[in-house]
Structures are given as structure tokens and as C-alpha cells.
N, C-alpha and C. Protein backbone atom coordinates (compact mmCIF):
# COMPACT_ATOMS: atom_id res chain seq x y z
N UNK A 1 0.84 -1.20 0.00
CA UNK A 1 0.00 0.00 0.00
C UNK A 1 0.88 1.26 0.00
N UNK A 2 1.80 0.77 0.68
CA UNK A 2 2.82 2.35 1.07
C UNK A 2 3.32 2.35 -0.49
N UNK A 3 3.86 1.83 -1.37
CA UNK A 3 4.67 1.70 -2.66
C UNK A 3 3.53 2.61 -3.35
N UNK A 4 2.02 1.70 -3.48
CA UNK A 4 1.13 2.50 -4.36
C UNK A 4 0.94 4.07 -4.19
N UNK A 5 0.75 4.55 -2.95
CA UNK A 5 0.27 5.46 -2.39
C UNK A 5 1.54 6.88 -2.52
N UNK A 6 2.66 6.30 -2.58
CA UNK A 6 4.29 6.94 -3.11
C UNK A 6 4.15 7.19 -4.72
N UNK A 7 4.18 6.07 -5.04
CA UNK A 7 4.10 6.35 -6.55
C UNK A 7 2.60 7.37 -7.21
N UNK A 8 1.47 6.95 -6.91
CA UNK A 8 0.10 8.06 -6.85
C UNK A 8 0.47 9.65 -6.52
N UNK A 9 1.40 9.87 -5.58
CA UNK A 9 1.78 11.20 -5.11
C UNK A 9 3.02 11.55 -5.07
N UNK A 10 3.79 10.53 -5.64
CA UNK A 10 4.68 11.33 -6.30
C UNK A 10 5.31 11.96 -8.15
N UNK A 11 6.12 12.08 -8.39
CA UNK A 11 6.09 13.04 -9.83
C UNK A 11 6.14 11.81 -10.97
N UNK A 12 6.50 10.78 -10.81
CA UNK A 12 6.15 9.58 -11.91
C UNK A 12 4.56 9.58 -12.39
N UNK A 13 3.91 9.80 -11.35
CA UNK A 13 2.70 9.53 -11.86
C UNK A 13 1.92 10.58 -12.58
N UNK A 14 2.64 12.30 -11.36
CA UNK A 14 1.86 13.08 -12.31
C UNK A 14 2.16 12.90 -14.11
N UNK A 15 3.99 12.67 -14.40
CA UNK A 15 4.38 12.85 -15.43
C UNK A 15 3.43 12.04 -15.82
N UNK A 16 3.21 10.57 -15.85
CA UNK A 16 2.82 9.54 -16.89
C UNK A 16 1.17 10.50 -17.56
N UNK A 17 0.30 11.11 -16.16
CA UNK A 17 -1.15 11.75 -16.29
C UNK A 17 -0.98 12.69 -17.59
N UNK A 18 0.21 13.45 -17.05
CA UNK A 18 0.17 15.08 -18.18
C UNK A 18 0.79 14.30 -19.82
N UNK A 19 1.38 13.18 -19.90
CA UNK A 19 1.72 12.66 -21.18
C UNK A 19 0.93 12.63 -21.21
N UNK A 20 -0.82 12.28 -21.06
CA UNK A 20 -1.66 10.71 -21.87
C UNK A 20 -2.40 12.09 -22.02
N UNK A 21 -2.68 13.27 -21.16
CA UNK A 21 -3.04 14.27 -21.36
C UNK A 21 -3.12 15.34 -22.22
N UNK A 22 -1.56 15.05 -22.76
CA UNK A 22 -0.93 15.95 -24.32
C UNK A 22 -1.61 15.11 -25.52
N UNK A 23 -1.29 14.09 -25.22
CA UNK A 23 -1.39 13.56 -25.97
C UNK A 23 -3.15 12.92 -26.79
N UNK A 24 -4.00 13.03 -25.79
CA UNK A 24 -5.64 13.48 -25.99
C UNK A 24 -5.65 14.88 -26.48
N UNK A 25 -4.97 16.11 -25.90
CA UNK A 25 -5.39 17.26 -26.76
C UNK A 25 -4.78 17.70 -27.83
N UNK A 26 -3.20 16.64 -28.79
CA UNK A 26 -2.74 16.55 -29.65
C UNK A 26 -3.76 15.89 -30.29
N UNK A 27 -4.59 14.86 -30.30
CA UNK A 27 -5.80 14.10 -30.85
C UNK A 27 -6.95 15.11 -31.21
N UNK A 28 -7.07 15.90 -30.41
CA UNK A 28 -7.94 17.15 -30.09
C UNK A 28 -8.08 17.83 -31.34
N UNK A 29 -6.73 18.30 -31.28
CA UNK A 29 -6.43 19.45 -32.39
C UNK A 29 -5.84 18.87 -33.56
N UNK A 30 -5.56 17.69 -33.90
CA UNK A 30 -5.45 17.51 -35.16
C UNK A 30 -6.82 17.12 -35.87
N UNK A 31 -8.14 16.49 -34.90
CA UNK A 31 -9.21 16.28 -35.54
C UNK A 31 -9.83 17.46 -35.44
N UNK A 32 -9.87 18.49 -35.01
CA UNK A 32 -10.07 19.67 -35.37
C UNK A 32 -9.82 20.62 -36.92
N UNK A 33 -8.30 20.09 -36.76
CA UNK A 33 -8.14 20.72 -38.45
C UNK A 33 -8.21 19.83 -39.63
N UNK A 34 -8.57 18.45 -39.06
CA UNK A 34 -9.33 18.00 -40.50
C UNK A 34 -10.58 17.74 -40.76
N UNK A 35 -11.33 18.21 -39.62
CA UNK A 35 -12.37 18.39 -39.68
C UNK A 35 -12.80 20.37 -40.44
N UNK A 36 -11.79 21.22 -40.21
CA UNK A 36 -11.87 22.28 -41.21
C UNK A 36 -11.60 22.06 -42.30
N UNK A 37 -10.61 20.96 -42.48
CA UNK A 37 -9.97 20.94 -43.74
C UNK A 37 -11.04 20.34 -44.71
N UNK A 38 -12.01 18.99 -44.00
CA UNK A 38 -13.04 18.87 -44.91
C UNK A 38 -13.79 19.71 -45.32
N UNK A 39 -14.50 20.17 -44.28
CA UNK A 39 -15.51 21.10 -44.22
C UNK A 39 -15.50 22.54 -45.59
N UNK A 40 -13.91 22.30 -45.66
CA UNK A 40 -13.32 23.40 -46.88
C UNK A 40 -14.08 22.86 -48.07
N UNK A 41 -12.98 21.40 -47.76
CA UNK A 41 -13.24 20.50 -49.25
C UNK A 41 -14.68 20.42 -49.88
N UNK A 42 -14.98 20.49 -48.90
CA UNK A 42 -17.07 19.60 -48.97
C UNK A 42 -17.57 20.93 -49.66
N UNK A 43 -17.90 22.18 -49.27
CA UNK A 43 -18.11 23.62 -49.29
C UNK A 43 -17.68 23.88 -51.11
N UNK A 44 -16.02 23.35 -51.45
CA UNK A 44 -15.89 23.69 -52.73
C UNK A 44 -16.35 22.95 -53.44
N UNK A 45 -16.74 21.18 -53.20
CA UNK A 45 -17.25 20.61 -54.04
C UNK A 45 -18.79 20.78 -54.48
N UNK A 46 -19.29 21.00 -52.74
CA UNK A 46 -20.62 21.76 -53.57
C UNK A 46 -21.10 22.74 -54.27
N UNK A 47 -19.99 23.45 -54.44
CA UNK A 47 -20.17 24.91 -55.08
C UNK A 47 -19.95 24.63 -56.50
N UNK A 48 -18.80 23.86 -56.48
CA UNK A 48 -18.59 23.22 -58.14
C UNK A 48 -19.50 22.45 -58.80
N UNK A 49 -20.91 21.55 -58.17
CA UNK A 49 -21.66 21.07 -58.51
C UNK A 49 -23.10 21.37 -58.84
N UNK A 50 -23.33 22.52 -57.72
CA UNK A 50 -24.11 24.02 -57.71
C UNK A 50 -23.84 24.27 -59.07
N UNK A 51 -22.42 25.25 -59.41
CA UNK A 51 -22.11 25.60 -60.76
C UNK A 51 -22.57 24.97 -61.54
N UNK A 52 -22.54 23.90 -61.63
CA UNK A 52 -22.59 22.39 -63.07
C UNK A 52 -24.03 22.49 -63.55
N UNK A 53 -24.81 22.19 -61.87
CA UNK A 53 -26.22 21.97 -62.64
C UNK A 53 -26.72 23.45 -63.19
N UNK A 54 -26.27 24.61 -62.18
CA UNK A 54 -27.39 25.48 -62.74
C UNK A 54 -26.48 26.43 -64.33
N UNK A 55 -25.28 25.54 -64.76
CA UNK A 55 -25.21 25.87 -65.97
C UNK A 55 -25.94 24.68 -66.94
N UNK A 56 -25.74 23.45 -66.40
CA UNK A 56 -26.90 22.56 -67.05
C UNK A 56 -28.35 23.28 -67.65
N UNK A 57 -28.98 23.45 -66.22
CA UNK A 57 -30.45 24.01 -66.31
C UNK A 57 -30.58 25.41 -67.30
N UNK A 58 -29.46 26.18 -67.06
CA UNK A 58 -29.13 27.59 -68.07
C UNK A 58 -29.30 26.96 -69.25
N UNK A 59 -28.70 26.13 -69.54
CA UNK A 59 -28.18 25.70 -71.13
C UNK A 59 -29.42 25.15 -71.82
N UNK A 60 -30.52 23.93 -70.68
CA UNK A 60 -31.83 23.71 -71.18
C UNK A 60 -32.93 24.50 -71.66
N UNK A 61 -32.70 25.65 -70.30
CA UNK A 61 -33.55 26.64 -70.89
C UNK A 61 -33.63 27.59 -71.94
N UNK A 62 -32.06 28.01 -72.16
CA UNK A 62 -32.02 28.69 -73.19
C UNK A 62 -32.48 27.75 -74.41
N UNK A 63 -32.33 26.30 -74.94
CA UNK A 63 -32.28 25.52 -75.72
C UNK A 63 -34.60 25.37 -75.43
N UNK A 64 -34.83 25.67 -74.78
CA UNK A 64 -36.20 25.76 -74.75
C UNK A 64 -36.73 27.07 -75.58
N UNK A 65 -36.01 27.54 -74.99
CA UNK A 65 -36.26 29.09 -75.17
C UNK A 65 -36.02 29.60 -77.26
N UNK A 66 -35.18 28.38 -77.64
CA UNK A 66 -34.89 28.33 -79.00
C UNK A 66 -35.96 27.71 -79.86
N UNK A 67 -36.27 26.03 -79.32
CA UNK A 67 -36.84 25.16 -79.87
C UNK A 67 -38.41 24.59 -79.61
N UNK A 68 -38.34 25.60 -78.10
CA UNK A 68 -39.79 25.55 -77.73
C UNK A 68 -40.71 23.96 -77.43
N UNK A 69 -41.66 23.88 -77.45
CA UNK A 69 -42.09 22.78 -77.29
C UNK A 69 -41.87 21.62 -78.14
N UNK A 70 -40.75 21.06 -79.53
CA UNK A 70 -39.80 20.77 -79.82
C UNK A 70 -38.99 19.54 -78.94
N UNK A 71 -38.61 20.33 -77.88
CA UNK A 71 -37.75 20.27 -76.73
C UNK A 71 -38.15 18.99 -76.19
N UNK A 72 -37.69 18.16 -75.80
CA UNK A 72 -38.67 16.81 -74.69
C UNK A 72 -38.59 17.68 -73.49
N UNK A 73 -39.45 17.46 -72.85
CA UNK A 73 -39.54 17.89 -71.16
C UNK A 73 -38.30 16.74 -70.84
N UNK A 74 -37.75 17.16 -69.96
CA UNK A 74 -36.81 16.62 -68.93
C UNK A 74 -37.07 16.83 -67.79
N UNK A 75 -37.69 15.64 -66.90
CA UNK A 75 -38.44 16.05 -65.42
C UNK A 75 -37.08 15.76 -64.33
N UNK A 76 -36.00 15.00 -64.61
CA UNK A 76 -34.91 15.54 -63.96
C UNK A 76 -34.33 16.83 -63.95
N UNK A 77 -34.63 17.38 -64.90
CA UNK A 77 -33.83 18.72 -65.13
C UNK A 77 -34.92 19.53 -63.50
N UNK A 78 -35.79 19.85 -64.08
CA UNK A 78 -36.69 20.44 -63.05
C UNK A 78 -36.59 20.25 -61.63
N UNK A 79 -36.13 18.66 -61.03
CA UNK A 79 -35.78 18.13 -59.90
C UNK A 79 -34.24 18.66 -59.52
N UNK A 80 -33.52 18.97 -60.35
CA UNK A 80 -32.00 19.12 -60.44
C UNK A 80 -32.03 20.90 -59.81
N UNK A 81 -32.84 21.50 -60.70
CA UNK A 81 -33.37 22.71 -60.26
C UNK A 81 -33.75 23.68 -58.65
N UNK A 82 -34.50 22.64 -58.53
CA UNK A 82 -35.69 22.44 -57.22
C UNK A 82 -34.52 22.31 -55.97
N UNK A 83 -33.51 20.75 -55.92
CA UNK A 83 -32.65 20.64 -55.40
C UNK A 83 -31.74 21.17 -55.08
N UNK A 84 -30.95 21.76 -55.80
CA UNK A 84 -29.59 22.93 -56.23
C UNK A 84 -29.97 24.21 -56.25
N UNK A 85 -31.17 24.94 -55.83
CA UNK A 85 -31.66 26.41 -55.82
C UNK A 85 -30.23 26.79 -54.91
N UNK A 86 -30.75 28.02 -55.49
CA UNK A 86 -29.45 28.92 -54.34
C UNK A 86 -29.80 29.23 -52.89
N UNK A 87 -28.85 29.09 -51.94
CA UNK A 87 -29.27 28.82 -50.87
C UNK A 87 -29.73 30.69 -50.59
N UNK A 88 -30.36 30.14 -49.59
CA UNK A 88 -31.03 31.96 -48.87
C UNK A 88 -30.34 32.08 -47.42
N UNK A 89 -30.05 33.16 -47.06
CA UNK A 89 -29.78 33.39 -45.51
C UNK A 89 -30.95 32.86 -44.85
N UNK A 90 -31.97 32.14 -45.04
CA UNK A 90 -33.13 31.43 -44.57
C UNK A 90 -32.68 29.77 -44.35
N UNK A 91 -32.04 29.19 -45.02
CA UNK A 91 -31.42 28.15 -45.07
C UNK A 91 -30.39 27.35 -44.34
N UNK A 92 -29.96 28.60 -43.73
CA UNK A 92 -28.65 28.13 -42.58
C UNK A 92 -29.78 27.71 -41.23
């Protein structure tokens, strides 16, 4: 008991506490910045896909806008639309 109770209060033990300690808030902060780092990634890919469709949907409509009823309806296009609107400060 006396050995345990020495080693508990003395500086071996604090040291071993404050390692396992660094070493949880080294865990801390690296999932921290890849969790920004996605959050980047994710943000530009949706923006690049944003871009895609609503130059898609641009390109249909103008091509409506040429050939008129002509045109087949495309009921994905409309869903693609609906989905990918631009977001509003209402949205967050």
C-alpha cells in the first residue's frame, strides 16, 4: 500500500497523467483541423456542382427558349433545379 500510495503522489505519476493528457489534446487538435480541412473540401465541391447543374439548367432553358415545345420535357432537369436552388440566408 505504502509503494502504491508513493508512486500516486509522487512526480512519476503526475508525469505519466500530463503525457496521456498531451497527448488526448494533440488528438484534439489535429481532428479539429481535418475536420476544417473537410468542411473546406465539402463547401468547394458543392459549389462546383451548384455551378454544373445550374449551368446545365441555363443551357436547357435557353435551348427551350430556342426550340420551344420541340424540346422533350426533362423532369430531372426540373428536380435538379428544385434541389440545387441557391441557398437563402433562410437556409442556414
Amino acid at each position: 500500500m505504502e509503494m502504491v500510495y508513493q508512486y500516486l503522489t509522487g512526480p512519476r505519476f503526475r508525469h505519466r497523467i500530463e503525457a496521456i493528457v498531451e497527448k488526448f489534446s494533440d488528438m484534439q487538435a489535429d481532428l479539429d483541423k481535418e475536420r476544417k480541412t473537410m468542411t473546406r473540401t465539402w463547401a468547394k465541391r458543392e459549389a462546383q456542382i451548384r455551378g454544373v447543374i445550374e449551368s446545365t439548367v441555363g443551357m436547357y432553358g435557353d435551348l427551350q427558349g430556342i426550340a420551344g415545345r420541340a424540346l422533350p420535357e426533362i423532369d430531372s432537369i426540373d428536380t435538379l433545379s428544385l434541389d440545387y436552388s441557391p441557398k437563402s440566408d433562410s437556409d442556414d
